[in-house]
PDB file of N, CA and C in Angstrom:
ATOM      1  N   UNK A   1     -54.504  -3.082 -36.938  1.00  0.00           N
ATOM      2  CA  UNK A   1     -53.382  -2.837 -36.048  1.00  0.00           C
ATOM      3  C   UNK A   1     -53.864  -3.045 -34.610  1.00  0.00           C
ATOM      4  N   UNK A   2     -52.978  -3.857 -33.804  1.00  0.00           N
ATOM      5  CA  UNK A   2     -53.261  -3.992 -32.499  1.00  0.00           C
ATOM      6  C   UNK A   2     -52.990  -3.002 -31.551  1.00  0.00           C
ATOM      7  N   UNK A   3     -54.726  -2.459 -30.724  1.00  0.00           N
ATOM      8  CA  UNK A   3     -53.965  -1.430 -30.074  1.00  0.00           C
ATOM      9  C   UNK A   3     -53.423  -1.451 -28.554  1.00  0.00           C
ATOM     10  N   UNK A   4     -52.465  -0.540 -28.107  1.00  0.00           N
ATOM     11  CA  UNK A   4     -51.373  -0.660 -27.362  1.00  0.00           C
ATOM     12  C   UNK A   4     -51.719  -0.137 -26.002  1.00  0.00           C
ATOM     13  N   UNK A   5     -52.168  -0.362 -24.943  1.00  0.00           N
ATOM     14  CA  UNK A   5     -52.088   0.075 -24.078  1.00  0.00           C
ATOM     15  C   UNK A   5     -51.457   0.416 -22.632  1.00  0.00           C
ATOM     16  N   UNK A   6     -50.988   1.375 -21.983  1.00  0.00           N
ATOM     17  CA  UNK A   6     -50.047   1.733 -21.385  1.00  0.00           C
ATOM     18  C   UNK A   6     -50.388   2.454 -20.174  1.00  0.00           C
ATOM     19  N   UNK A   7     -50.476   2.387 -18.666  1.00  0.00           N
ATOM     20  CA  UNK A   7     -50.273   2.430 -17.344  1.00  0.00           C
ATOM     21  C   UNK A   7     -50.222   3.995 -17.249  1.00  0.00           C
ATOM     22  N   UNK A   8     -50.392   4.650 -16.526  1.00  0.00           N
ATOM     23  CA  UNK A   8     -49.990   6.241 -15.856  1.00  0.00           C
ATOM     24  C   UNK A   8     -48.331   6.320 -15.643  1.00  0.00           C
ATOM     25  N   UNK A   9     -48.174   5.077 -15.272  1.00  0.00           N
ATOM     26  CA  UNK A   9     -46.913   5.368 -14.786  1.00  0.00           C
ATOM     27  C   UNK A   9     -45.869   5.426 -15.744  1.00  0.00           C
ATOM     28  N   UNK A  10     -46.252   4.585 -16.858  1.00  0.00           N
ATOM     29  CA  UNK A  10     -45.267   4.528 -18.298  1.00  0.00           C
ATOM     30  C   UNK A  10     -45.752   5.196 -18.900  1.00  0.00           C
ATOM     31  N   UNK A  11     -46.588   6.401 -19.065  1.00  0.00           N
ATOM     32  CA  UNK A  11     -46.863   7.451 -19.663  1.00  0.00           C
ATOM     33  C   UNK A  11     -46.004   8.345 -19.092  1.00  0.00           C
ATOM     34  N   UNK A  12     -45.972   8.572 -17.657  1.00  0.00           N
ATOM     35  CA  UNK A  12     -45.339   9.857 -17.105  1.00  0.00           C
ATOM     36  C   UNK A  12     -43.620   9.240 -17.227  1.00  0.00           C
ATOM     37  N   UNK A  13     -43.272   8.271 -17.137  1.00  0.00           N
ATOM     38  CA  UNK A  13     -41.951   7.900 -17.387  1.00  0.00           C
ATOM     39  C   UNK A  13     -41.365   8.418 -19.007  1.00  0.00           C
ATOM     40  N   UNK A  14     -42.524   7.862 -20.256  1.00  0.00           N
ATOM     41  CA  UNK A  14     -41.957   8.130 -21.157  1.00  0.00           C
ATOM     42  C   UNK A  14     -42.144   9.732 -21.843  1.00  0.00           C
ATOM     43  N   UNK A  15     -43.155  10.840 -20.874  1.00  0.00           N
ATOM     44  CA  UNK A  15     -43.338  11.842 -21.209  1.00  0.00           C
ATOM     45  C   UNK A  15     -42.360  12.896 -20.698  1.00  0.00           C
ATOM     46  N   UNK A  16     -42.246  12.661 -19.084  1.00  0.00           N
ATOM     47  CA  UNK A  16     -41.668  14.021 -18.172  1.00  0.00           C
ATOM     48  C   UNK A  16     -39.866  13.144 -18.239  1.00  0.00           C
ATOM     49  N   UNK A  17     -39.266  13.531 -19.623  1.00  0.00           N
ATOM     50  CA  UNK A  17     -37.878  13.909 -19.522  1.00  0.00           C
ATOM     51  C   UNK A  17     -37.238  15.107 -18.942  1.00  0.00           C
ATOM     52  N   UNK A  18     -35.811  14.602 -18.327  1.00  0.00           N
ATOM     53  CA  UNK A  18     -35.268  15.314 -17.162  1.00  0.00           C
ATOM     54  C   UNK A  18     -35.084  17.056 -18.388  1.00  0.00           C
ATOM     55  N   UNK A  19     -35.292  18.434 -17.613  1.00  0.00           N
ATOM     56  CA  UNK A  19     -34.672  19.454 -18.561  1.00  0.00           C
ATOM     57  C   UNK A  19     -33.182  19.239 -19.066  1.00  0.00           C
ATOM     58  N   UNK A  20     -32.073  18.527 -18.373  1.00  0.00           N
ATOM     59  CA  UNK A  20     -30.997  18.296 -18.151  1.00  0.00           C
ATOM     60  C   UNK A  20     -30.537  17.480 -19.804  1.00  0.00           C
ATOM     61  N   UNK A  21     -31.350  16.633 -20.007  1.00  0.00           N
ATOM     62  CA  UNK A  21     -31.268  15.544 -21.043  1.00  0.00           C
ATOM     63  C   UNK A  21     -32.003  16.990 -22.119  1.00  0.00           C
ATOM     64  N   UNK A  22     -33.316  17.196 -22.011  1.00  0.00           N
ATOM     65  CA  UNK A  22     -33.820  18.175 -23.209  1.00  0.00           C
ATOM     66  C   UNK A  22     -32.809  18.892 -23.535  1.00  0.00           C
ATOM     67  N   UNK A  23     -31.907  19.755 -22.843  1.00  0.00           N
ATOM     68  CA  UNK A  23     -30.799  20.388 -23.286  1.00  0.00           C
ATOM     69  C   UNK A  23     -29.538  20.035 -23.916  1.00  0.00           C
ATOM     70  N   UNK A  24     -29.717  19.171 -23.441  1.00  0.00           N
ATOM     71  CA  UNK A  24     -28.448  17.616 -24.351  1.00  0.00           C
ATOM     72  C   UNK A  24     -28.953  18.086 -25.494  1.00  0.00           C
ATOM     73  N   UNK A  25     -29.843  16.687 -25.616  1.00  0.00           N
ATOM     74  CA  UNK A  25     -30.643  16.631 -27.258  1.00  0.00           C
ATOM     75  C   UNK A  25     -30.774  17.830 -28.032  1.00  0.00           C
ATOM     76  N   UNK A  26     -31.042  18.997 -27.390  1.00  0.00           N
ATOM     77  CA  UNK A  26     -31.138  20.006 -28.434  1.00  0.00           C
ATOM     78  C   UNK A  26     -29.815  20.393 -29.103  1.00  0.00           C
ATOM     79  N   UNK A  27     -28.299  19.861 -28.682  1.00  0.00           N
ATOM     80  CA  UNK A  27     -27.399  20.501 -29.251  1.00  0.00           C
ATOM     81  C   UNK A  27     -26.844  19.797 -29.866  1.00  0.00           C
ATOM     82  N   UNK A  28     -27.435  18.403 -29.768  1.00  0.00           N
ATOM     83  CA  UNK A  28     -26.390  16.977 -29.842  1.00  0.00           C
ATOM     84  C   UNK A  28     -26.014  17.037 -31.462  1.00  0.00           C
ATOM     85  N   UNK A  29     -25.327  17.005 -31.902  1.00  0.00           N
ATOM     86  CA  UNK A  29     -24.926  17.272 -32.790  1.00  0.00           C
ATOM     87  C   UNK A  29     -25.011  18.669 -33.918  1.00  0.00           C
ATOM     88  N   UNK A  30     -25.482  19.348 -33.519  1.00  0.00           N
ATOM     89  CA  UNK A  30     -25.458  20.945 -33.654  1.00  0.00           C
ATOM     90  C   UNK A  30     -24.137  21.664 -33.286  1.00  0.00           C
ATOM     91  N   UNK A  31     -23.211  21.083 -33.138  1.00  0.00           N
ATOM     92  CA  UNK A  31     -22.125  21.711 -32.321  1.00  0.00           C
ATOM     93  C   UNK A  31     -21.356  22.807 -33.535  1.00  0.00           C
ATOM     94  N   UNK A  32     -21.390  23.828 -33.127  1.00  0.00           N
ATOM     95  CA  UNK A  32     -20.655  24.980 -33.860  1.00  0.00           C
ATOM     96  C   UNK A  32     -19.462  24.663 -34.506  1.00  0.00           C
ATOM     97  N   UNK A  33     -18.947  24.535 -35.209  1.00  0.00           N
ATOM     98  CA  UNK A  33     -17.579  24.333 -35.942  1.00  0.00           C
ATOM     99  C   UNK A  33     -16.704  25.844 -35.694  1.00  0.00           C
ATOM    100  N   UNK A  34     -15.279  25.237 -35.485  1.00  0.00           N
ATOM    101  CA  UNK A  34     -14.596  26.753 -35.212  1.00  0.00           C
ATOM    102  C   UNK A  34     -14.110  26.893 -36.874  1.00  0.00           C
ATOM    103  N   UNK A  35     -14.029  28.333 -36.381  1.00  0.00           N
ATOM    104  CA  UNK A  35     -13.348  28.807 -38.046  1.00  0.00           C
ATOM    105  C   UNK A  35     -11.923  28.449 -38.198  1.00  0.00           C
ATOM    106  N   UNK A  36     -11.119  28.616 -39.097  1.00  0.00           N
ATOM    107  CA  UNK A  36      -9.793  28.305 -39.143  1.00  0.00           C
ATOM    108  C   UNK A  36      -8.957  28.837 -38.474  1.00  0.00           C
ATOM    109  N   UNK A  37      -9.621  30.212 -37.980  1.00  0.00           N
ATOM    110  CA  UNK A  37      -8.223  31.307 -37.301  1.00  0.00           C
ATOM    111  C   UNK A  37      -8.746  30.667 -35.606  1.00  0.00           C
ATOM    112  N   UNK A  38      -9.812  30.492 -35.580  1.00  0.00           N
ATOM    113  CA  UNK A  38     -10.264  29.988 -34.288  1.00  0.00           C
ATOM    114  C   UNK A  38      -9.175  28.569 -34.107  1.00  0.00           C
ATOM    115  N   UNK A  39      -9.202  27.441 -34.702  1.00  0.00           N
ATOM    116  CA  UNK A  39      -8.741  26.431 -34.576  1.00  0.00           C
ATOM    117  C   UNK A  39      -7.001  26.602 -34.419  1.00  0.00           C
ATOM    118  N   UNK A  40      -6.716  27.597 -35.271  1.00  0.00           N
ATOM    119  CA  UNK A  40      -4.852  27.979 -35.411  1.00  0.00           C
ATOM    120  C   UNK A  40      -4.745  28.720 -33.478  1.00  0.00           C
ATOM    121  N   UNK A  41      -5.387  29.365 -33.758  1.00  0.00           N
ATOM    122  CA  UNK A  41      -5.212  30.458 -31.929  1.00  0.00           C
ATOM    123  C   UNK A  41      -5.988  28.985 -31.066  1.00  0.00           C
ATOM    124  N   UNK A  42      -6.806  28.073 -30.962  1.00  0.00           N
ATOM    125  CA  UNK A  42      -6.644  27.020 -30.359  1.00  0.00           C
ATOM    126  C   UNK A  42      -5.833  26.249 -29.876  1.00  0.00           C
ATOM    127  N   UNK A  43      -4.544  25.831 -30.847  1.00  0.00           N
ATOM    128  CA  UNK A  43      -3.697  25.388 -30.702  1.00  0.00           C
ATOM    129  C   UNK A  43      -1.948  25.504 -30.587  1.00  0.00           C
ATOM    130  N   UNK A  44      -2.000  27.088 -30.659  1.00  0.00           N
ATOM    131  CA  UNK A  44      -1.079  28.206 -30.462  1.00  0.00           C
ATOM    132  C   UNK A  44      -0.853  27.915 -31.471  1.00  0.00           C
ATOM    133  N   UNK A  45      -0.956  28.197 -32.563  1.00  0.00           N
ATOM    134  CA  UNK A  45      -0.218  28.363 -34.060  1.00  0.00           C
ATOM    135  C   UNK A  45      -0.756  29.879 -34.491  1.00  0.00           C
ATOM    136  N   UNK A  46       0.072  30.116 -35.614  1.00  0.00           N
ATOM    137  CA  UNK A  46      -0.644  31.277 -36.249  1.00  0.00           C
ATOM    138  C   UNK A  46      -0.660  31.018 -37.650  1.00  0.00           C
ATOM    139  N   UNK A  47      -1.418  31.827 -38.092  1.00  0.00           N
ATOM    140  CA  UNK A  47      -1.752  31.860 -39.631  1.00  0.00           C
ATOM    141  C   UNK A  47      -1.089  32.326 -40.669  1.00  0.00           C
ATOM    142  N   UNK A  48      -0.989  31.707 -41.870  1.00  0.00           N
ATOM    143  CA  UNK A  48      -0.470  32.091 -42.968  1.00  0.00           C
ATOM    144  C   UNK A  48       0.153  33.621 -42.881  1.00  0.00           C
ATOM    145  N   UNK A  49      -1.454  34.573 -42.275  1.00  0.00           N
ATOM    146  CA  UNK A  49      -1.196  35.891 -42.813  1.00  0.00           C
ATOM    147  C   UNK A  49      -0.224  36.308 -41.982  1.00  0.00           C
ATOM    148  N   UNK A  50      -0.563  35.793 -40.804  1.00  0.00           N
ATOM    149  CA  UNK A  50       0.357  36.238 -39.403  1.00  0.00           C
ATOM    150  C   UNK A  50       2.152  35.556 -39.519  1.00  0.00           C
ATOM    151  N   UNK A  51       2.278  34.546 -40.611  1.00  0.00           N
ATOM    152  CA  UNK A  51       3.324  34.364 -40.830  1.00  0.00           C
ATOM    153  C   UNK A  51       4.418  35.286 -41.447  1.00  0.00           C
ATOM    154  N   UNK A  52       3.677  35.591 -42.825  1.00  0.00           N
ATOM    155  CA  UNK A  52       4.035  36.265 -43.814  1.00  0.00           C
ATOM    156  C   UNK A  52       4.436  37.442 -43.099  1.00  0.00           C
ATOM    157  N   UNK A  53       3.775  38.127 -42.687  1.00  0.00           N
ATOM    158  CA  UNK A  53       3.761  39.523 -41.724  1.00  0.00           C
ATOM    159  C   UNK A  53       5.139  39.640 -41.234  1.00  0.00           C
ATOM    160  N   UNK A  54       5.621  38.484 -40.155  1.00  0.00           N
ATOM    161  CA  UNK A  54       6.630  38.445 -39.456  1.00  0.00           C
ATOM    162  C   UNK A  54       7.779  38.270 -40.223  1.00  0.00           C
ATOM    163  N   UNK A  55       7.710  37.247 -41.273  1.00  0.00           N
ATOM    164  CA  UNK A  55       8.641  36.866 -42.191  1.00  0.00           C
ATOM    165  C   UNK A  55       9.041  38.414 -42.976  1.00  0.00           C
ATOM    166  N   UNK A  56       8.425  39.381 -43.710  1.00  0.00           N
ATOM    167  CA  UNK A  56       8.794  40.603 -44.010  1.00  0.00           C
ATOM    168  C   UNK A  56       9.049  41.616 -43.090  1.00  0.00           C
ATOM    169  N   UNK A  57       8.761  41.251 -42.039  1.00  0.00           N
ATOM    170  CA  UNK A  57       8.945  42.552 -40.309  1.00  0.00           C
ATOM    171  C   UNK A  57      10.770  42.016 -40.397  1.00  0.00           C
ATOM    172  N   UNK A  58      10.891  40.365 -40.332  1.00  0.00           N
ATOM    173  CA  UNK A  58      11.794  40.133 -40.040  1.00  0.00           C
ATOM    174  C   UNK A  58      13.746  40.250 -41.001  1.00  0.00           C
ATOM    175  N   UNK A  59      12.890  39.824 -42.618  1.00  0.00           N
ATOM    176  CA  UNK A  59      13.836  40.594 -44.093  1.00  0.00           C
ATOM    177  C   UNK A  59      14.453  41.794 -43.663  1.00  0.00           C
ATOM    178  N   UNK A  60      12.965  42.588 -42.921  1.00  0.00           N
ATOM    179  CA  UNK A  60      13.326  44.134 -43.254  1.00  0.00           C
ATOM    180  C   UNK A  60      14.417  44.761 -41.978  1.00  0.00           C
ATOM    181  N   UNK A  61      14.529  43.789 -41.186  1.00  0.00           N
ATOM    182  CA  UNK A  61      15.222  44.176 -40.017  1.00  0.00           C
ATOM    183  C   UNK A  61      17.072  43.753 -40.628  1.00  0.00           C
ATOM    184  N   UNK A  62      17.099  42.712 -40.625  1.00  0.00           N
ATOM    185  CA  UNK A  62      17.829  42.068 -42.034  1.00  0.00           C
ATOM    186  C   UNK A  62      18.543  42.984 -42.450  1.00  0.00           C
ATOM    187  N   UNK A  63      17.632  43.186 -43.481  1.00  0.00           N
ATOM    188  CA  UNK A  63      18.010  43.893 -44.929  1.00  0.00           C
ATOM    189  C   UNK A  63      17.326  45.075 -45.185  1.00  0.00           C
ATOM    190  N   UNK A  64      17.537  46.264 -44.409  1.00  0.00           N
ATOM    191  CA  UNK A  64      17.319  47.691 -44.755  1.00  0.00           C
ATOM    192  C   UNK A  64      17.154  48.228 -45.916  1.00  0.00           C
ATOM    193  N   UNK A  65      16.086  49.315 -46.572  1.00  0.00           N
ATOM    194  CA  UNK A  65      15.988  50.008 -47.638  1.00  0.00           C
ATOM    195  C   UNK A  65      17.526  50.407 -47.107  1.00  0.00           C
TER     196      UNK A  65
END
């Protein structure tokens, strides 16, 4: 194998990355996924359970024991 030799200056170029970029890379695709109730309250919706809820709050207003 032929070996490779390389300058001070393209050492310190390809060693001292900005902290700015290190902090990139560490998340870059690590990104947290929201949960489902996260994603519904994201987008002003509500959930099944929170449906149902209202839908019997609302019968019972309705239609009295």
């Amino acid at each position: 194998m032929e070996e490779i030799y390389i300058t001070e200056e393209e050492l310190e170029y390809l060693t001292d990355v900005p902290d700015i970029a290190r902090e990139d890379a560490g998340t870059y695709g690590y990104k947290r996924q929201m949960s489902f109730e996260e994603a519904v309250k994201a987008c002003n919706g509500i959930t099944l359970e929170e449906f149902s809820k209202m839908w019997e709050e609302s019968i019972n207003r309705l239609i009295p024991n």
